[in-house]
N, C-alpha and C. Protein backbone atom coordinates (compact mmCIF):
# COMPACT_ATOMS: atom_id res chain seq x y z
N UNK A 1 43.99 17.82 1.64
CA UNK A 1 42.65 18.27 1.33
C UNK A 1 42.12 17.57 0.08
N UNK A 2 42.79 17.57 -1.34
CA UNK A 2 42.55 17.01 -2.02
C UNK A 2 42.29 15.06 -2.10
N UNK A 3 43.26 14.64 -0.95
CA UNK A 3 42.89 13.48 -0.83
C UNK A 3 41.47 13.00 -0.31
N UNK A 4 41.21 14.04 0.66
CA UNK A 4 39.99 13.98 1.61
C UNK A 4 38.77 14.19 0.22
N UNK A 5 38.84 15.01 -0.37
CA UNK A 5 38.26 15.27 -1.69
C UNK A 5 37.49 14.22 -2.17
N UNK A 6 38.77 13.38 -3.04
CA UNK A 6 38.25 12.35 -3.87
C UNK A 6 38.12 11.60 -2.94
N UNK A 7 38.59 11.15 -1.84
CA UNK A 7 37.70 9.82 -1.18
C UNK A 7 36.28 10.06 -1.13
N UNK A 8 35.91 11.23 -0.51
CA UNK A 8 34.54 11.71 -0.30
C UNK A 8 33.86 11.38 -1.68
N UNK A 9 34.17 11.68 -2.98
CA UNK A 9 33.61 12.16 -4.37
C UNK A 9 33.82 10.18 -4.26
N UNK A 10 34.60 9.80 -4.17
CA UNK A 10 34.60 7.96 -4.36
C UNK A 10 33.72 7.39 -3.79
N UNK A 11 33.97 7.41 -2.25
CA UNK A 11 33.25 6.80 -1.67
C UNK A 11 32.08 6.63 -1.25
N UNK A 12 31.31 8.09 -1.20
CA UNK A 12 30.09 8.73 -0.70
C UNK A 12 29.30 9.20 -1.99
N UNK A 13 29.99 9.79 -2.78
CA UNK A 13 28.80 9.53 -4.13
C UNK A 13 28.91 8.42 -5.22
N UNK A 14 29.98 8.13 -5.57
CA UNK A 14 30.20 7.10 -6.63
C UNK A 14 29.70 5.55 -6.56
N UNK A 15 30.46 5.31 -4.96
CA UNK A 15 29.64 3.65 -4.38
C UNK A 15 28.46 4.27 -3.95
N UNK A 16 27.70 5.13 -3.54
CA UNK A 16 26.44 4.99 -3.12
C UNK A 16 25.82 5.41 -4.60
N UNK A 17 26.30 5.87 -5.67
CA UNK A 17 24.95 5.51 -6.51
C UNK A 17 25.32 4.22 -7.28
N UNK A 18 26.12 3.55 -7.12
CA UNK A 18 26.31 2.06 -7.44
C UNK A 18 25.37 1.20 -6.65
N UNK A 19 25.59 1.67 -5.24
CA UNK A 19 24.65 0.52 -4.74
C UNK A 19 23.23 1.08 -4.26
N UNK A 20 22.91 1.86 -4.60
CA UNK A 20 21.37 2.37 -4.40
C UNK A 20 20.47 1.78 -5.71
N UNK A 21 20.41 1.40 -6.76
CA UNK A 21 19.71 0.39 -7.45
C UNK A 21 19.93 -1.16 -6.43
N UNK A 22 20.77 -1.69 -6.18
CA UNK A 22 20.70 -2.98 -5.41
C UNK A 22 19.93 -2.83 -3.92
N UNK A 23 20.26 -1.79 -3.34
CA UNK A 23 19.52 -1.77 -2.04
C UNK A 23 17.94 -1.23 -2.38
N UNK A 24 17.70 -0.52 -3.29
CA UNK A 24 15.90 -0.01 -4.10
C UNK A 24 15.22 -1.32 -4.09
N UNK A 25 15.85 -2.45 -4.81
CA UNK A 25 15.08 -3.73 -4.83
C UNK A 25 15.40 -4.73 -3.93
N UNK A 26 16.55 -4.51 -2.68
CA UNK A 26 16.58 -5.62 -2.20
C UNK A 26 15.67 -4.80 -0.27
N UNK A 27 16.68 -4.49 0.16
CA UNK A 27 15.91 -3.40 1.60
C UNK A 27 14.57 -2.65 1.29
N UNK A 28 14.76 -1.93 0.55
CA UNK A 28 14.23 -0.62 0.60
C UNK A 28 12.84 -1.72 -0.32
N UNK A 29 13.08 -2.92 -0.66
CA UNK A 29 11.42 -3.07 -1.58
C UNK A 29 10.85 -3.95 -0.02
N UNK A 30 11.68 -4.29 0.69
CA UNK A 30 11.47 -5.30 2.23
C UNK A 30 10.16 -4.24 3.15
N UNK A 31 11.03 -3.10 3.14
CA UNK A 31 10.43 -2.01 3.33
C UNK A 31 8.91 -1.41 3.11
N UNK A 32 9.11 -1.16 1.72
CA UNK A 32 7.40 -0.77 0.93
C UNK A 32 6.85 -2.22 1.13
N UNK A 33 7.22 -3.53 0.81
CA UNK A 33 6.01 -4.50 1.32
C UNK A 33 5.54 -4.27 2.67
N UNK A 34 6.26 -3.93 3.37
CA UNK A 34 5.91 -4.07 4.99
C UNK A 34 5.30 -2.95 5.28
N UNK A 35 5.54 -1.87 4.20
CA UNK A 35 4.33 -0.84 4.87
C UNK A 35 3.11 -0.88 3.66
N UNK A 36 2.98 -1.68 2.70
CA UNK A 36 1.97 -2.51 2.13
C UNK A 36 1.26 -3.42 3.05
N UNK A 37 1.65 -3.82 3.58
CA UNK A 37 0.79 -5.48 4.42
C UNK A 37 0.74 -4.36 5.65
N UNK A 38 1.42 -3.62 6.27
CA UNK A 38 0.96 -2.95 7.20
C UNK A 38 -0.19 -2.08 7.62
N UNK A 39 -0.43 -1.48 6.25
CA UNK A 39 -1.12 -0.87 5.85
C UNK A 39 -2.79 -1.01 5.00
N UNK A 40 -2.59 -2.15 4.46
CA UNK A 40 -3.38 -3.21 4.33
C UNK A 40 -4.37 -3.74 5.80
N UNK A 41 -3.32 -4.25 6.25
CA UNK A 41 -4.31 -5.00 7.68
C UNK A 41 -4.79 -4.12 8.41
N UNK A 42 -4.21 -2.59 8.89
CA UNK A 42 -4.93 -1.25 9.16
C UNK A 42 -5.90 -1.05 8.85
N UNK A 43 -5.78 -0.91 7.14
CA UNK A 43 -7.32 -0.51 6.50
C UNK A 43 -8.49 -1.27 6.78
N UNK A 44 -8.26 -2.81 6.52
CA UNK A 44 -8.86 -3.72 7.17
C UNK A 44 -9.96 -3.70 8.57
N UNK A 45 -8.87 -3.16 9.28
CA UNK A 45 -9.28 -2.90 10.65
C UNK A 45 -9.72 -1.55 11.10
N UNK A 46 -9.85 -0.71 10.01
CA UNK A 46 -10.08 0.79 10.94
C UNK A 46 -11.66 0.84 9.64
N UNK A 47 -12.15 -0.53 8.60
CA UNK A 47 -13.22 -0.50 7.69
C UNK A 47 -13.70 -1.19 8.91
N UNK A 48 -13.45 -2.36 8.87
CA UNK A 48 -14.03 -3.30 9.89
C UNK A 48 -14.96 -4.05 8.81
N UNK A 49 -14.71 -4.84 7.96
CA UNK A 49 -15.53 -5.43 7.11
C UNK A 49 -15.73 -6.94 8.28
N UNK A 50 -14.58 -7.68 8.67
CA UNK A 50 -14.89 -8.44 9.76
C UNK A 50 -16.19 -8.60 10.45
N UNK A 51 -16.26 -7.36 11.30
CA UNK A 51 -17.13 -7.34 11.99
C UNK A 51 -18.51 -7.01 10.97
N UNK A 52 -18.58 -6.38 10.01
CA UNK A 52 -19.81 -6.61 9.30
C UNK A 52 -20.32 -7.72 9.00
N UNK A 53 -19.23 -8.65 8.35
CA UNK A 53 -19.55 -9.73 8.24
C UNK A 53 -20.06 -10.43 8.69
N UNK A 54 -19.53 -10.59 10.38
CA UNK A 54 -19.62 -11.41 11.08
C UNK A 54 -21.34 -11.06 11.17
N UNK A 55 -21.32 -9.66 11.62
CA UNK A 55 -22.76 -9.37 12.24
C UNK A 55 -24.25 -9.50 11.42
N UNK A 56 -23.79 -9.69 10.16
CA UNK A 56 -24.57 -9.65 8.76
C UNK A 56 -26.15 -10.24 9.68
N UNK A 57 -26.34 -11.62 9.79
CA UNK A 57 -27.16 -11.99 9.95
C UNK A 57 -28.20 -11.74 11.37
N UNK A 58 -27.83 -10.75 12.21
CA UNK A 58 -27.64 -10.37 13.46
C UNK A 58 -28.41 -9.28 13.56
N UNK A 59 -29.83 -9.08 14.00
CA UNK A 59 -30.72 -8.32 14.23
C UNK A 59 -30.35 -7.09 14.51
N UNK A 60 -30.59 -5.69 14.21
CA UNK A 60 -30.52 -4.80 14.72
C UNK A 60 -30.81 -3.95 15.83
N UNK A 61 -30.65 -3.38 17.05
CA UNK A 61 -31.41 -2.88 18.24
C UNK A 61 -31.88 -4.14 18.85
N UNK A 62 -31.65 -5.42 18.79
CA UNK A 62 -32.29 -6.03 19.09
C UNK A 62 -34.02 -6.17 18.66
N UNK A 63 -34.18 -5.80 17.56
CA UNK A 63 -35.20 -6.14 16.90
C UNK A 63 -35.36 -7.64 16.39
N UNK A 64 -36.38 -8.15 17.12
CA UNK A 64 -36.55 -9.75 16.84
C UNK A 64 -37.65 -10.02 15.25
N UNK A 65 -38.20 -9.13 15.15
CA UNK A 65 -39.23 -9.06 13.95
C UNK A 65 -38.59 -9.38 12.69
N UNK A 66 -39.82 -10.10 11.82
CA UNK A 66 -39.11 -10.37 11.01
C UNK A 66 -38.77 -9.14 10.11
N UNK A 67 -39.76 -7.98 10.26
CA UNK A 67 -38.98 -6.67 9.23
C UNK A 67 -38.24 -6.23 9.75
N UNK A 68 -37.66 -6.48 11.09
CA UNK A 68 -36.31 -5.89 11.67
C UNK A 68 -35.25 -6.54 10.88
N UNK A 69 -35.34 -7.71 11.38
CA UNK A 69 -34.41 -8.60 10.50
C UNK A 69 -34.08 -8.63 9.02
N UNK A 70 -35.25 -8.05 8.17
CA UNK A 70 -35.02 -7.71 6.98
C UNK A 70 -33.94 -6.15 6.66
N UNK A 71 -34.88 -5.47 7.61
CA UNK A 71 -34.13 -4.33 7.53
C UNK A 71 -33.06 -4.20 7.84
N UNK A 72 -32.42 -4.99 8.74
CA UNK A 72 -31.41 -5.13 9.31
C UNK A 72 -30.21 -5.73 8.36
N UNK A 73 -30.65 -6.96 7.68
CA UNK A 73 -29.78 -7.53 6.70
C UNK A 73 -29.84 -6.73 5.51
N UNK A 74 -31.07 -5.96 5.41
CA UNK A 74 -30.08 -4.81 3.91
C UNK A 74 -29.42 -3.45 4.10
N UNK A 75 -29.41 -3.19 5.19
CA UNK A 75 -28.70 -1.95 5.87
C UNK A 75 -27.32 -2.65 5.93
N UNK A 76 -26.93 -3.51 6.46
CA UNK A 76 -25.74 -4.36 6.46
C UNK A 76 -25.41 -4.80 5.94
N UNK A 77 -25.86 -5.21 4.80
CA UNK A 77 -25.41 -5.29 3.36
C UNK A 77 -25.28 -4.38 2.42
N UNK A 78 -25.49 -3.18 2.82
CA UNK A 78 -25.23 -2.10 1.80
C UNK A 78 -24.17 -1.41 2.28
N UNK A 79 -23.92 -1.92 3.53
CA UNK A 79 -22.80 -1.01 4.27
C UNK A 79 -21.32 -1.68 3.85
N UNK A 80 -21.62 -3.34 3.90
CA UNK A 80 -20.58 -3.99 3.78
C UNK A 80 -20.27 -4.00 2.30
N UNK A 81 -20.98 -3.67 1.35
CA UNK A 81 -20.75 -3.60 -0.08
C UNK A 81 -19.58 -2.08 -0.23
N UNK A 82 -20.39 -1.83 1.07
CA UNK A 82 -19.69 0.14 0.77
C UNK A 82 -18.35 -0.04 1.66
N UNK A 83 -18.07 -0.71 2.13
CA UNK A 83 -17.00 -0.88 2.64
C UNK A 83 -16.01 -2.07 1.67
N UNK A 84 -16.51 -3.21 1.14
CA UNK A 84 -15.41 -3.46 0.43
C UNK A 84 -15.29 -2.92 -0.80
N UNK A 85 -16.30 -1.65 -1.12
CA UNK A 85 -15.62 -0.97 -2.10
C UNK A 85 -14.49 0.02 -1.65
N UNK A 86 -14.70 0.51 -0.58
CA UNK A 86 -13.22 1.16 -0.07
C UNK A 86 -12.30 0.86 0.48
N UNK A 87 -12.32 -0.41 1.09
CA UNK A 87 -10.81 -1.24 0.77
C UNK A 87 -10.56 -1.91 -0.50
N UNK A 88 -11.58 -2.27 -1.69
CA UNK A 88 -10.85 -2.50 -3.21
C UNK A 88 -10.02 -1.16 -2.83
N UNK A 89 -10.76 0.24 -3.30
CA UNK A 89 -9.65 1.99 -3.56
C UNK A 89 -8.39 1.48 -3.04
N UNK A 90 -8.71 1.22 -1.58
CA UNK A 90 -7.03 1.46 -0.60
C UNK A 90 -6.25 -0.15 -1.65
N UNK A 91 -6.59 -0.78 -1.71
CA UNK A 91 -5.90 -2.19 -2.05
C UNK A 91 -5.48 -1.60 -3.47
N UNK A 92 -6.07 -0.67 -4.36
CA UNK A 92 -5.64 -0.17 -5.74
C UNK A 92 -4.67 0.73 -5.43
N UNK A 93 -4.62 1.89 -4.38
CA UNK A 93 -3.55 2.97 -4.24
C UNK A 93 -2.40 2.57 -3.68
N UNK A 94 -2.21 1.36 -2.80
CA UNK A 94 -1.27 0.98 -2.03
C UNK A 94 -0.41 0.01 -3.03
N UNK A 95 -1.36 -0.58 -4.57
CA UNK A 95 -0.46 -1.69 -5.31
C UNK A 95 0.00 -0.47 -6.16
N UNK A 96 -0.45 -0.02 -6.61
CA UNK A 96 -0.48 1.91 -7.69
C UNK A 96 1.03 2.06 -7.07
N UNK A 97 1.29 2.16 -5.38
CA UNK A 97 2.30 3.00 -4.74
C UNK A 97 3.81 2.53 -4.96
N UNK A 98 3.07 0.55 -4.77
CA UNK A 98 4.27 -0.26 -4.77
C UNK A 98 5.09 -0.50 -5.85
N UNK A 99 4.06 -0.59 -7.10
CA UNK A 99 4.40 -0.52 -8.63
C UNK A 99 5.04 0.52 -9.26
N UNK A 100 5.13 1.99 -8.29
CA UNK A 100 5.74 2.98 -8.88
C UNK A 100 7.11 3.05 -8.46
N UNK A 101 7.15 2.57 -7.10
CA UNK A 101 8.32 2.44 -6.56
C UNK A 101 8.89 1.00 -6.90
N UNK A 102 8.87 0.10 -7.52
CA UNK A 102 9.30 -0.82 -8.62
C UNK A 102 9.56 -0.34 -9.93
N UNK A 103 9.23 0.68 -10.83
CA UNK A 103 9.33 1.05 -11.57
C UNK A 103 10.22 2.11 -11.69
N UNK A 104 10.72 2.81 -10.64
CA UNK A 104 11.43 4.27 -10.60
C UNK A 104 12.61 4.53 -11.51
N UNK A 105 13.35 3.43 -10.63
CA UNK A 105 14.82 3.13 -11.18
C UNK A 105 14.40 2.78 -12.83
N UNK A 106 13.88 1.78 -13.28
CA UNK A 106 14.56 2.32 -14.81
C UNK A 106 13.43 3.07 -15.66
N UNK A 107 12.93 4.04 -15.29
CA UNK A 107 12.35 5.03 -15.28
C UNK A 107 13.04 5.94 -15.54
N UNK A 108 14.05 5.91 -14.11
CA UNK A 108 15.14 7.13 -14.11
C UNK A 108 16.08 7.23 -15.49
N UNK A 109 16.43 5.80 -15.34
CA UNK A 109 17.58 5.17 -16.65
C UNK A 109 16.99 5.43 -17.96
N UNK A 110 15.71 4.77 -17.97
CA UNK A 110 15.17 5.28 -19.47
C UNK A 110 15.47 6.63 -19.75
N UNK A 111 15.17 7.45 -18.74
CA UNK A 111 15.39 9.02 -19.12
C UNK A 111 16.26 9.54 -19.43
N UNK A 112 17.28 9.19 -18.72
CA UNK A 112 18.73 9.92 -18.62
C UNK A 112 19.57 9.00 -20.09
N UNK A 113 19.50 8.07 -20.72
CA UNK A 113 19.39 7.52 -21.84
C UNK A 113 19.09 7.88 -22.99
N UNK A 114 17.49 8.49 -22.46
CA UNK A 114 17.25 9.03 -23.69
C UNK A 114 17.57 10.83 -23.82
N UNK A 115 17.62 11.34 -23.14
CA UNK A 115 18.30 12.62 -22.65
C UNK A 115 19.73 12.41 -23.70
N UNK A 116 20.46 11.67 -23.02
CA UNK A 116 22.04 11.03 -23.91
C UNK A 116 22.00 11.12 -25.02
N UNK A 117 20.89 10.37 -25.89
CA UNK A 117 21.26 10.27 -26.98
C UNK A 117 20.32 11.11 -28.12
């Protein structure tokens, strides 16, 4: 029983908090990029700045006039302003997310350090 003990207390807590700083920055950061860029090209696509873009110059209702066309290019330009202001937000909360989870670990260490001494 006691053998079963310390292997468990060795192997399962001792090497795993040895190697959980190496796997935080090597897997686990593989990880948060990929649900960064994943998450990213989502936002992208569920703003649809693309397609604003694209459509910018592109009459509305099919209004051929030229105050259609006016109206049309500042409605679509106020939309697309309002949209890459809310993918800047998402592009700030998702680097905010990645930077915290880069920072954790000696975060943790600073603490427990200064706790120590």
């Amino acid at each position: 029983m006691r053998t079963g003990l310390l292997a468990f207390l060795f192997f399962d807590v001792v090497l795993d908090a040895l190697y959980s700083p190496i796997w935080w920055y090597t897997e686990g950061a593989v990880c948060v990029f990929r649900f960064f860029t994943r998450n990213v090209r989502y936002g992208a696509n569920m703003i649809g700045i693309g397609v604003w873009a694209r459509s910018l110059f592109k009459p509305m209702y099919g209004e051929r006039t030229w105050q259609g066309r006016v109206v049309s290019f500042v409605m679509r330009t106020i939309i697309l302003l309002w949209d890459v202001f809310v993918f800047a937000l998402l592009l700030v909360f998702l680097s905010l997310f990645v930077a915290a989870w880069m920072l954790f670990p000696p975060l943790v260490v600073w603490q427990i350090t200064r706790l120590l001494l």
